[in-house]
C-alpha atoms as a PDB file:
ATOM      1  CA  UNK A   1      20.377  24.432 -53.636  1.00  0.00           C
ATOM      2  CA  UNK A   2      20.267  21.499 -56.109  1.00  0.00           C
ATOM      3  CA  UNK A   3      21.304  22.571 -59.320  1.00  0.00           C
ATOM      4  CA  UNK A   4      17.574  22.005 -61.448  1.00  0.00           C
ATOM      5  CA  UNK A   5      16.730  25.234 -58.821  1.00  0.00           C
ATOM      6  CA  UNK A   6      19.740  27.099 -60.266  1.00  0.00           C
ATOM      7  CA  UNK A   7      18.744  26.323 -64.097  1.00  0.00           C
ATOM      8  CA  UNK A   8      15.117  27.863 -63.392  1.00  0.00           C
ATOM      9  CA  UNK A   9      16.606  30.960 -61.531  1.00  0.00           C
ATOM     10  CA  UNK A  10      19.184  31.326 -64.377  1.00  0.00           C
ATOM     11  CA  UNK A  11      16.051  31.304 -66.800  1.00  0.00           C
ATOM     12  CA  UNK A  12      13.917  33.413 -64.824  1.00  0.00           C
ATOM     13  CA  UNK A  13      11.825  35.875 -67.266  1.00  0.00           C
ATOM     14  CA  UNK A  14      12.208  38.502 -64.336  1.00  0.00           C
ATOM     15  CA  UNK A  15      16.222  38.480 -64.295  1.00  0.00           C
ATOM     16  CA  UNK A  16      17.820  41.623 -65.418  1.00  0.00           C
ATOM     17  CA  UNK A  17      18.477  41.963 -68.763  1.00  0.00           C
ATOM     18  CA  UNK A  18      22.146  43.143 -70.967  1.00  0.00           C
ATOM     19  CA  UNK A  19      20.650  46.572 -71.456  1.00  0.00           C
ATOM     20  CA  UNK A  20      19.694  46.702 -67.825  1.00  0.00           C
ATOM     21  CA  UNK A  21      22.846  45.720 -65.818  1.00  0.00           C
ATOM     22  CA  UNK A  22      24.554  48.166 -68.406  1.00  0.00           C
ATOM     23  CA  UNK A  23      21.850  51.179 -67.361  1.00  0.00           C
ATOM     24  CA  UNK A  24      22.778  49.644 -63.201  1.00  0.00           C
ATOM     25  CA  UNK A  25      26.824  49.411 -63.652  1.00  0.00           C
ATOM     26  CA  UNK A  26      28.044  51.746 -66.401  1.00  0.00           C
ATOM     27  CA  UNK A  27      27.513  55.452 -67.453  1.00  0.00           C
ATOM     28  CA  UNK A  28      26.944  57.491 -70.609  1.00  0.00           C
ATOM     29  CA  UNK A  29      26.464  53.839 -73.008  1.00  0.00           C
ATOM     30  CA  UNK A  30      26.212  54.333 -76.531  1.00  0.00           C
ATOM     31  CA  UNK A  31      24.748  51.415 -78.607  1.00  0.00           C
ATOM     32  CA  UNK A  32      26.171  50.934 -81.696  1.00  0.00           C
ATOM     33  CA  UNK A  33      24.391  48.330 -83.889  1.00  0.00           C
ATOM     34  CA  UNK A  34      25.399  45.654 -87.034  1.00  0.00           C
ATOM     35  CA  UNK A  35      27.861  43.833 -88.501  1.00  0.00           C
ATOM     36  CA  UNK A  36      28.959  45.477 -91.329  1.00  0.00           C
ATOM     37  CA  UNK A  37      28.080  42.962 -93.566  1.00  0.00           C
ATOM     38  CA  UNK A  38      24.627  41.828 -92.705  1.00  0.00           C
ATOM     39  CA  UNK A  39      22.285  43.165 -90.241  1.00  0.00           C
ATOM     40  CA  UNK A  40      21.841  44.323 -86.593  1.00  0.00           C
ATOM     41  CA  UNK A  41      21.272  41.088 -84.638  1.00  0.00           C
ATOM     42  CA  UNK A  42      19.120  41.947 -81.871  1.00  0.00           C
ATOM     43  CA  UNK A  43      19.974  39.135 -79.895  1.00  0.00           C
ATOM     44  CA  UNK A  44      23.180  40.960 -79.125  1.00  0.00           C
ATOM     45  CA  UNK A  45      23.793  44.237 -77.986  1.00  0.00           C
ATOM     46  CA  UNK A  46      27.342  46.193 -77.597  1.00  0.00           C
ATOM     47  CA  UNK A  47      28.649  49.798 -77.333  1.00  0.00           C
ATOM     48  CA  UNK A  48      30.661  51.857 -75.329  1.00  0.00           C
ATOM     49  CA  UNK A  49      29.886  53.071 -72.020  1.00  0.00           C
ATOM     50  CA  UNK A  50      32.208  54.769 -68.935  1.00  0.00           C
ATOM     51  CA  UNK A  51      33.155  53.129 -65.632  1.00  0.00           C
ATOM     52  CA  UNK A  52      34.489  55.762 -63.244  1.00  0.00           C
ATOM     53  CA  UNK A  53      35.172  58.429 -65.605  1.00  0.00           C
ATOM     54  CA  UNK A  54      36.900  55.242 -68.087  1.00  0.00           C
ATOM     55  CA  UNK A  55      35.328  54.292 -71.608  1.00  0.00           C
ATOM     56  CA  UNK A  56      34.503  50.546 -71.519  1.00  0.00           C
ATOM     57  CA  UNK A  57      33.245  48.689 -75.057  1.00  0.00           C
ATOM     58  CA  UNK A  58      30.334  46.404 -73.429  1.00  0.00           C
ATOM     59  CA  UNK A  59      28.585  43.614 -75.310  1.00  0.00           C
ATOM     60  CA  UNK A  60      26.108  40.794 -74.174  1.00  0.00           C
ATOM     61  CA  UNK A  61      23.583  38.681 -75.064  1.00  0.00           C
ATOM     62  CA  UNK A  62      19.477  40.302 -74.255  1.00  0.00           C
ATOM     63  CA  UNK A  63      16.670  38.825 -73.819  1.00  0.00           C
ATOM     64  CA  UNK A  64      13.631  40.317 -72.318  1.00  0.00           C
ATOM     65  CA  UNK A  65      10.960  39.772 -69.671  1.00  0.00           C
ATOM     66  CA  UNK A  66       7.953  39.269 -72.258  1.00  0.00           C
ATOM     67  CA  UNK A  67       7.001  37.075 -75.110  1.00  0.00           C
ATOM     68  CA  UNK A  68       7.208  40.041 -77.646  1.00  0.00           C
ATOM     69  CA  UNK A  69      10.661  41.163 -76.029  1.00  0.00           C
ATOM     70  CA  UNK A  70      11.926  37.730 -76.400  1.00  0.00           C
ATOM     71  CA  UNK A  71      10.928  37.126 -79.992  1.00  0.00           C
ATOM     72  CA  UNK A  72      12.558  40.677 -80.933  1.00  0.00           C
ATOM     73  CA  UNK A  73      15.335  39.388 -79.689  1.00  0.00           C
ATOM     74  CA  UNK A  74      15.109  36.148 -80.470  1.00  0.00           C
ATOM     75  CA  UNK A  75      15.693  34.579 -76.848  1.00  0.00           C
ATOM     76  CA  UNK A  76      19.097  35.991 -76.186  1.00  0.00           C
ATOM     77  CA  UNK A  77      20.018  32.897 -78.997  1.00  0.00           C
ATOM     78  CA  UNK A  78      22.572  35.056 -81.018  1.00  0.00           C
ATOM     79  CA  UNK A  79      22.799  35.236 -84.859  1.00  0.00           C
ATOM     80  CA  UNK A  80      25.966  35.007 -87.255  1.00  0.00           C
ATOM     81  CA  UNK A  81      25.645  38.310 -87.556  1.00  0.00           C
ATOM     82  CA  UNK A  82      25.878  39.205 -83.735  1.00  0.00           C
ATOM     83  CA  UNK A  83      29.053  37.654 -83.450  1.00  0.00           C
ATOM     84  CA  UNK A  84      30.626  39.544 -85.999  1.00  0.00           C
ATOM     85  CA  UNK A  85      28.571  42.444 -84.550  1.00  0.00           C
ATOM     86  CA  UNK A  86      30.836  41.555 -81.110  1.00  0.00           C
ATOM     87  CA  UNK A  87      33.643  41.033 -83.439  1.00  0.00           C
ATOM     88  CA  UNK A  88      33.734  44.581 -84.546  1.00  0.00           C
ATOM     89  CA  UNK A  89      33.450  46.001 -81.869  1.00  0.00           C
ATOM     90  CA  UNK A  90      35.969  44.020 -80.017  1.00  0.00           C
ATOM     91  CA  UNK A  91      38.550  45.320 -82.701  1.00  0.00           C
ATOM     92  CA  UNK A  92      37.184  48.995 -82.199  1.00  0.00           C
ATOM     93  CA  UNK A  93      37.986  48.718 -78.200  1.00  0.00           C
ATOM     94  CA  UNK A  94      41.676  47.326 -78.821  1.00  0.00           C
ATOM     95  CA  UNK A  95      42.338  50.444 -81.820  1.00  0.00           C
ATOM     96  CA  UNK A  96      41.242  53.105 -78.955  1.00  0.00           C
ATOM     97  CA  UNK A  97      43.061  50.849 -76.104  1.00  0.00           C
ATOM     98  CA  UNK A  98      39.072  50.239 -74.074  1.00  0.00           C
ATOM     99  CA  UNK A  99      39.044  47.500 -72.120  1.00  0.00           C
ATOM    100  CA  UNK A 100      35.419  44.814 -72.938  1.00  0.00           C
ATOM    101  CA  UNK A 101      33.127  43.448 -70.605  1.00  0.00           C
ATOM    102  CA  UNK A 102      30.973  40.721 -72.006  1.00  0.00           C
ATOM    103  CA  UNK A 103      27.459  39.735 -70.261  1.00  0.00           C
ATOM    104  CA  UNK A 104      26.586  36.225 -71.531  1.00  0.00           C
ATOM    105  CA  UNK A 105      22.957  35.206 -71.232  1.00  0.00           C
ATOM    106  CA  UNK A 106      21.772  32.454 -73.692  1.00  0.00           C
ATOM    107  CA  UNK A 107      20.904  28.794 -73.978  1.00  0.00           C
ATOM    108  CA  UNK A 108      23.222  28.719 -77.361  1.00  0.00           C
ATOM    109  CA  UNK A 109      23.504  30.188 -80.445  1.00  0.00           C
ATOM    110  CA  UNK A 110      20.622  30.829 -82.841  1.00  0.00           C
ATOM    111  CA  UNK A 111      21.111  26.949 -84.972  1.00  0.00           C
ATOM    112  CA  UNK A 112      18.039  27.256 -87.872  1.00  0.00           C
ATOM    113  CA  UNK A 113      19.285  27.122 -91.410  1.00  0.00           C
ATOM    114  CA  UNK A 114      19.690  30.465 -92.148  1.00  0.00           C
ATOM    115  CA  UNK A 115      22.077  30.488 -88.737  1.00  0.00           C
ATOM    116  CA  UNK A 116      23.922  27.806 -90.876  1.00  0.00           C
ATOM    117  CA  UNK A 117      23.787  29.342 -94.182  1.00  0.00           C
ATOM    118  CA  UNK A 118      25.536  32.705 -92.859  1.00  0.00           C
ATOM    119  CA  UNK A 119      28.382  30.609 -91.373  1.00  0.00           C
ATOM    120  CA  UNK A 120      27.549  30.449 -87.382  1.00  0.00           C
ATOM    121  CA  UNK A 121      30.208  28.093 -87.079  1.00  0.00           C
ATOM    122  CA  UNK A 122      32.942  30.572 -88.532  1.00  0.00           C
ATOM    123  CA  UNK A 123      31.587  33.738 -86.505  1.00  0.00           C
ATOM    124  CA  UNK A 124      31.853  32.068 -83.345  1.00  0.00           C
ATOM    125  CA  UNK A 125      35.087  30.778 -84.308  1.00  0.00           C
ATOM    126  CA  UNK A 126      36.406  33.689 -85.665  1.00  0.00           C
ATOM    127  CA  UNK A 127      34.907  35.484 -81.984  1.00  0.00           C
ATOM    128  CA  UNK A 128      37.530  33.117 -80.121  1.00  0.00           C
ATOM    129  CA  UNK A 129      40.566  33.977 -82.081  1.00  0.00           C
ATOM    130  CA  UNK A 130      39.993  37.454 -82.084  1.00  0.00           C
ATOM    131  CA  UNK A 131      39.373  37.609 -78.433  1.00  0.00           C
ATOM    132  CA  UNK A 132      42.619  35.479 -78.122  1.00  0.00           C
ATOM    133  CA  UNK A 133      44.811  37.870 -78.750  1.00  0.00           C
ATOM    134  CA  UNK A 134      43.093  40.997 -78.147  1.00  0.00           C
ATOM    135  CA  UNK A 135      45.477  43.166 -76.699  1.00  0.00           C
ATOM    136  CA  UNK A 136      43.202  44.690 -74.076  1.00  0.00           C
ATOM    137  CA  UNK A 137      41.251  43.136 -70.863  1.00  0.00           C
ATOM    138  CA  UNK A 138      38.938  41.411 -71.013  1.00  0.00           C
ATOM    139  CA  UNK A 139      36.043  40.165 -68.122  1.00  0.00           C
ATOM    140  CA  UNK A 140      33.187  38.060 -68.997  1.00  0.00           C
ATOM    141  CA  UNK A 141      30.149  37.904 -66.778  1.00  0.00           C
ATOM    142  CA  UNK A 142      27.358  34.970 -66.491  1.00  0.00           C
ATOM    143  CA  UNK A 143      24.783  36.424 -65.814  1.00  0.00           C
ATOM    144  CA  UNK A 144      22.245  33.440 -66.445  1.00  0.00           C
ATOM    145  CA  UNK A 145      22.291  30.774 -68.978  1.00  0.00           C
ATOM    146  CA  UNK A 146      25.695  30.060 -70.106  1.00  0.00           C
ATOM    147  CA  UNK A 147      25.491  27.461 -73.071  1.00  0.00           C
ATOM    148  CA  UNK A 148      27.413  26.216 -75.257  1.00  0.00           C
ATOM    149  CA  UNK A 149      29.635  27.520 -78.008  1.00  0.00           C
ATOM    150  CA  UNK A 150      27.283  30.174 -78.025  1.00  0.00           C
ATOM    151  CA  UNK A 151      28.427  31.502 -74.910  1.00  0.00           C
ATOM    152  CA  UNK A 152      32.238  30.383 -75.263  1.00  0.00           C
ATOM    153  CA  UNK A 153      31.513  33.172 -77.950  1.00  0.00           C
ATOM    154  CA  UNK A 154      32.061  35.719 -75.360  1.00  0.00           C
ATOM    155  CA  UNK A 155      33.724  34.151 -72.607  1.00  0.00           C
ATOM    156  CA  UNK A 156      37.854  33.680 -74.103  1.00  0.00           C
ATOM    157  CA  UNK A 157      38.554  36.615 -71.383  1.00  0.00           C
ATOM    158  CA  UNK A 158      41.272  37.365 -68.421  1.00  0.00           C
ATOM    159  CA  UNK A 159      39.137  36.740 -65.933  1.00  0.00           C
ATOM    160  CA  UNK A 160      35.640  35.090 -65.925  1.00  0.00           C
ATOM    161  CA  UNK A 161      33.021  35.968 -63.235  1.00  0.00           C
ATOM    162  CA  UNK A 162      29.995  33.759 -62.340  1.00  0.00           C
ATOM    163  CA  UNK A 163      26.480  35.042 -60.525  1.00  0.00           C
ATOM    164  CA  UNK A 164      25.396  32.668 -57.912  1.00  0.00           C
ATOM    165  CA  UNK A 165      22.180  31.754 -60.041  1.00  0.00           C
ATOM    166  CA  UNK A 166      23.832  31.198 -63.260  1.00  0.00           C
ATOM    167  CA  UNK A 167      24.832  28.444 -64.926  1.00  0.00           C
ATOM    168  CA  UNK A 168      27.559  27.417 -67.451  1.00  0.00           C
ATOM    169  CA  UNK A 169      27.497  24.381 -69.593  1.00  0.00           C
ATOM    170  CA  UNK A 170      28.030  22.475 -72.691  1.00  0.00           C
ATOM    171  CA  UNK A 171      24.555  22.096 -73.282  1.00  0.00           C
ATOM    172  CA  UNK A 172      21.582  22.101 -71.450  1.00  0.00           C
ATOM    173  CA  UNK A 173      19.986  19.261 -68.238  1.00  0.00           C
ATOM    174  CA  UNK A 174      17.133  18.407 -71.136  1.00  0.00           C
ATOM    175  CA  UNK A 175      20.066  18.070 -74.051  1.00  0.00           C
ATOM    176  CA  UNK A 176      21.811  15.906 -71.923  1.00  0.00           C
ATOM    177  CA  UNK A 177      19.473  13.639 -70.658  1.00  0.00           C
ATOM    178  CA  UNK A 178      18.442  13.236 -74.238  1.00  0.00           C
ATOM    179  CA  UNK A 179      22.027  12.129 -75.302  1.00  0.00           C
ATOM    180  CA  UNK A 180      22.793   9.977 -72.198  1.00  0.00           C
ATOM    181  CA  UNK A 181      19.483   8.187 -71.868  1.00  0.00           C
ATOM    182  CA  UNK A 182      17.069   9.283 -75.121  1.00  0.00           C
ATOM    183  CA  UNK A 183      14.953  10.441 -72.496  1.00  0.00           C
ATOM    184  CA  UNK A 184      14.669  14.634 -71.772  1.00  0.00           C
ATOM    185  CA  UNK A 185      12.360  13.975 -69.244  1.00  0.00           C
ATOM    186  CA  UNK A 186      15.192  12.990 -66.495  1.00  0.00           C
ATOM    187  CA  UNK A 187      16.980  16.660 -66.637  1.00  0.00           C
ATOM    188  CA  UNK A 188      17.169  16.921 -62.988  1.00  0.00           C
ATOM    189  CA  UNK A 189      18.830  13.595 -62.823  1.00  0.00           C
ATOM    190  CA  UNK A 190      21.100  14.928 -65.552  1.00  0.00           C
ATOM    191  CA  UNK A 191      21.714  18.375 -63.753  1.00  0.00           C
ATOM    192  CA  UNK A 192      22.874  16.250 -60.656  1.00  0.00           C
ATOM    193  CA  UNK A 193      25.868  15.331 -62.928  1.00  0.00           C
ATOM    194  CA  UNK A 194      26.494  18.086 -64.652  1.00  0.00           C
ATOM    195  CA  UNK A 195      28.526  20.538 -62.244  1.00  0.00           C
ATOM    196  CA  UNK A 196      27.698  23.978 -63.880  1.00  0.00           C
ATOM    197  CA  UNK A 197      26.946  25.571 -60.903  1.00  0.00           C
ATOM    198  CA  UNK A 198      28.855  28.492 -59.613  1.00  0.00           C
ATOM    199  CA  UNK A 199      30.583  26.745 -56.662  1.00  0.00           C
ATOM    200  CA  UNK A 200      31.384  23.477 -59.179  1.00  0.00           C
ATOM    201  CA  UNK A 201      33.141  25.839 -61.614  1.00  0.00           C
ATOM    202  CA  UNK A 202      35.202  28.010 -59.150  1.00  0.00           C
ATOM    203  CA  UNK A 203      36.460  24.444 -58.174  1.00  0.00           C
ATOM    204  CA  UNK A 204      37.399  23.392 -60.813  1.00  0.00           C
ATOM    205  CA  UNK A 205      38.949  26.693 -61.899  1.00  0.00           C
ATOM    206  CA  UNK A 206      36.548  27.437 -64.692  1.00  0.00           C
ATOM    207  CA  UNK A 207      35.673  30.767 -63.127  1.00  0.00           C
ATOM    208  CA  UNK A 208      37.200  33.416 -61.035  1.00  0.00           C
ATOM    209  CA  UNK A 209      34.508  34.959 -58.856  1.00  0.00           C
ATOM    210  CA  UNK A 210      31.752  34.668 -58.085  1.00  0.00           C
ATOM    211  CA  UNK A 211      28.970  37.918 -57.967  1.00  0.00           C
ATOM    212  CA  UNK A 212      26.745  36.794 -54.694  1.00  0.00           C
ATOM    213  CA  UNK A 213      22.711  37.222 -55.098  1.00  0.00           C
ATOM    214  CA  UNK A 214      21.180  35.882 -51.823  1.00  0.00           C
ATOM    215  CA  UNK A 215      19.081  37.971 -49.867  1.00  0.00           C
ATOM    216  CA  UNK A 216      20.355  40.972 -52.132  1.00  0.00           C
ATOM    217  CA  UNK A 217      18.745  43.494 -54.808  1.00  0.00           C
ATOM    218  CA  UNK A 218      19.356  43.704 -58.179  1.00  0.00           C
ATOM    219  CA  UNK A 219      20.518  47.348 -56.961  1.00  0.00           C
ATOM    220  CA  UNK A 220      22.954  46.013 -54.670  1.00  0.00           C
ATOM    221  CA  UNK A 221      24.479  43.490 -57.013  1.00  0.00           C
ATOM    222  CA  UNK A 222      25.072  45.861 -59.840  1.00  0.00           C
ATOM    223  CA  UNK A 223      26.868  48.560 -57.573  1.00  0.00           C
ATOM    224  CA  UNK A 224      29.096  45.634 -56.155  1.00  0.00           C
ATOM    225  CA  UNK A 225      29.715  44.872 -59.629  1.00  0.00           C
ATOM    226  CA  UNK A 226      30.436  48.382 -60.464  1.00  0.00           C
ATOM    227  CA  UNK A 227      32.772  48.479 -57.642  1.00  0.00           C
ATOM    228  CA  UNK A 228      34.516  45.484 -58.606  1.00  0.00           C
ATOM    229  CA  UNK A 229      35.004  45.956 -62.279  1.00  0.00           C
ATOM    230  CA  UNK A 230      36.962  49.292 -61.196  1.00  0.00           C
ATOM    231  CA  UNK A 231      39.355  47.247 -59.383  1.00  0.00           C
ATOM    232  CA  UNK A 232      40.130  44.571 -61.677  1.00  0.00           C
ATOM    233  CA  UNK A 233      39.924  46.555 -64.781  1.00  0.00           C
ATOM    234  CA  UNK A 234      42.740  49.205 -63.320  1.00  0.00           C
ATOM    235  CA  UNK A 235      44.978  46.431 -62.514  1.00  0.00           C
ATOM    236  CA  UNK A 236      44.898  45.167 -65.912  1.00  0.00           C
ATOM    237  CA  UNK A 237      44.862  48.307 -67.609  1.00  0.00           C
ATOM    238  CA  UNK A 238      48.028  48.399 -65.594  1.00  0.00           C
ATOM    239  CA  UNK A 239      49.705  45.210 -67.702  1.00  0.00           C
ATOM    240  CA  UNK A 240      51.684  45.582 -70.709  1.00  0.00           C
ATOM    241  CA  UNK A 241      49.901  44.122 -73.707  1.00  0.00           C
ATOM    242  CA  UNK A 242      51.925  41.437 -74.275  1.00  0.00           C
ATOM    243  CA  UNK A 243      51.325  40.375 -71.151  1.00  0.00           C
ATOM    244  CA  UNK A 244      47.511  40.963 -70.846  1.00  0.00           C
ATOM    245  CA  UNK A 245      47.473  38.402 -74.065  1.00  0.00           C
ATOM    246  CA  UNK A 246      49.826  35.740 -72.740  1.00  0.00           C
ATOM    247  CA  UNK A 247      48.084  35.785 -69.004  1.00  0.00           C
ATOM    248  CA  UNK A 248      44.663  35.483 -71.381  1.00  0.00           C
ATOM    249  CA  UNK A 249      46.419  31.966 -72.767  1.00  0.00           C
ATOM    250  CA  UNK A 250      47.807  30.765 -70.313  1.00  0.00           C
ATOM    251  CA  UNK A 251      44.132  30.889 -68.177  1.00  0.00           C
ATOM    252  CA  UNK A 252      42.737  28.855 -70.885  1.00  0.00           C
ATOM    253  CA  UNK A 253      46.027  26.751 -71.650  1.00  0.00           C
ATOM    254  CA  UNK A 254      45.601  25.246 -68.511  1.00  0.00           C
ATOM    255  CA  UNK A 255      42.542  23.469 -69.617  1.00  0.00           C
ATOM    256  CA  UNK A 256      44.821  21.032 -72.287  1.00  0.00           C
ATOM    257  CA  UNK A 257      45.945  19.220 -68.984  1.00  0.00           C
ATOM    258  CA  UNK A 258      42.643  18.154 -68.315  1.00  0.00           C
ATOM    259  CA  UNK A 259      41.908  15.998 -71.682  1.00  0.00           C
ATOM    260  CA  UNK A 260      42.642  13.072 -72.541  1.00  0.00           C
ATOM    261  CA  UNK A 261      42.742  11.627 -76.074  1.00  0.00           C
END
């Protein structure tokens, strides 16, 4: 499938949103809502839920399958205040030893002025150190758009799992072909080049599964997710914290080979 097909299936209005793979995979979720500080960014929701009987802090990115949905939540484009929103409740889930799943679904993070003036920069920053060293597993799942820092936001995990129409990238095809040849219109060209595709990142390492969608329901997707977040969340409940934390950096570490300066 060339990869301009994957960036319109990852966008796709009718995709599943946060809320609903939570309702499909999880039981019993509570949302809890704000920052503490600020407000309650729609753009990202988080709670706890259960997973076999287990509670399980889940967060992610929503959009929604209308105009009005999208606007309430702003596009899945996450504020200052939804990071620190994932932030808190990333700290809750390591005080009462729950493990965090992360669904990441957005373009990038929300970048108007007021995005800058509440410090979008720090929150996102401050979102990677604390999931560092956050002494309990962690799995992020793409589960559509996948860009930029604004989806690194939730993605510093153990293990990082990939559906077969998402994508994952430093910015998006029409960014790109902007920057490499001032003209947006050649995005397909650019996508060609880009390798954010589920089969270019498990490759390359950059992700650890991938969640299969061909020829299958949303239904059957979200129980094989169910199925396999049992699994690989028992095995590292399993691990010591120190070692759920070091196994966490040393995933990422791996990446320093790679550049060059």
């Amino acid at each position: 499938m060339k990869p301009m097909k994957i960036v319109s299936l990852a966008r796709d209005v009718k995709r599943p949103t946060t809320k609903e793979w939570i309702k499909a995979v999880f039981d019993d979720f509570i949302e809890l809502h704000g920052d503490r500080y600020y407000a309650d960014d729609k753009a990202l929701v988080g709670g706890i839920a259960t997973l076999n009987g287990t509670p399980v802090t889940v967060i992610g990115m929503e959009k929604g399958h209308t105009l009005q949905e999208n606007l309430k939540t702003n596009f899945g484009q996450v504020h200052p205040e939804g990071y620190r929103k994932s932030a808190r409740l990333m700290k809750q889930a390591e005080k009462f030893n729950r493990p965090v799943v992360t669904f990441i679904n957005t373009a990038g993070a929300f970048c108007g002025a007021t995005a800058e003036e509440r410090g979008i920069g720090e929150a996102i920053a401050d979102n990677l150190r604390i999931m560092s060293h956050l002494k309990v597993p962690i799995i992020a799942i793409l589960c559509g758009e996948g860009g930029s820092g604004g989806a690194l936001g939730l993605a510093v995990a153990n293990e990082v799992w990939m559906m077969e129409y998402a994508m994952y990238s430093i910015l998006s095809p029409e960014g790109f072909a902007s920057i490499l040849w001032k003209d947006g219109s050649k995005a397909a060209q650019a996508a060609e080049l880009m390798k954010f595709t589920c089969h270019d990142l498990l490759d390359q390492k950059i992700v650890d599964r991938v969640i299969f969608e061909k020829k299958k329901t949303n239904e059957q997707i979200a129980s094989e997710l169910r199925e396999q977040l049992k699994v690989q969340l028992d095995f590292w409940m399993k691990k010591s914290k120190e070692e759920i934390v070091s196994r966490r950096l040393e995933r990422f570490n791996q990446y320093l080979s790679l550049i060059h300066i």
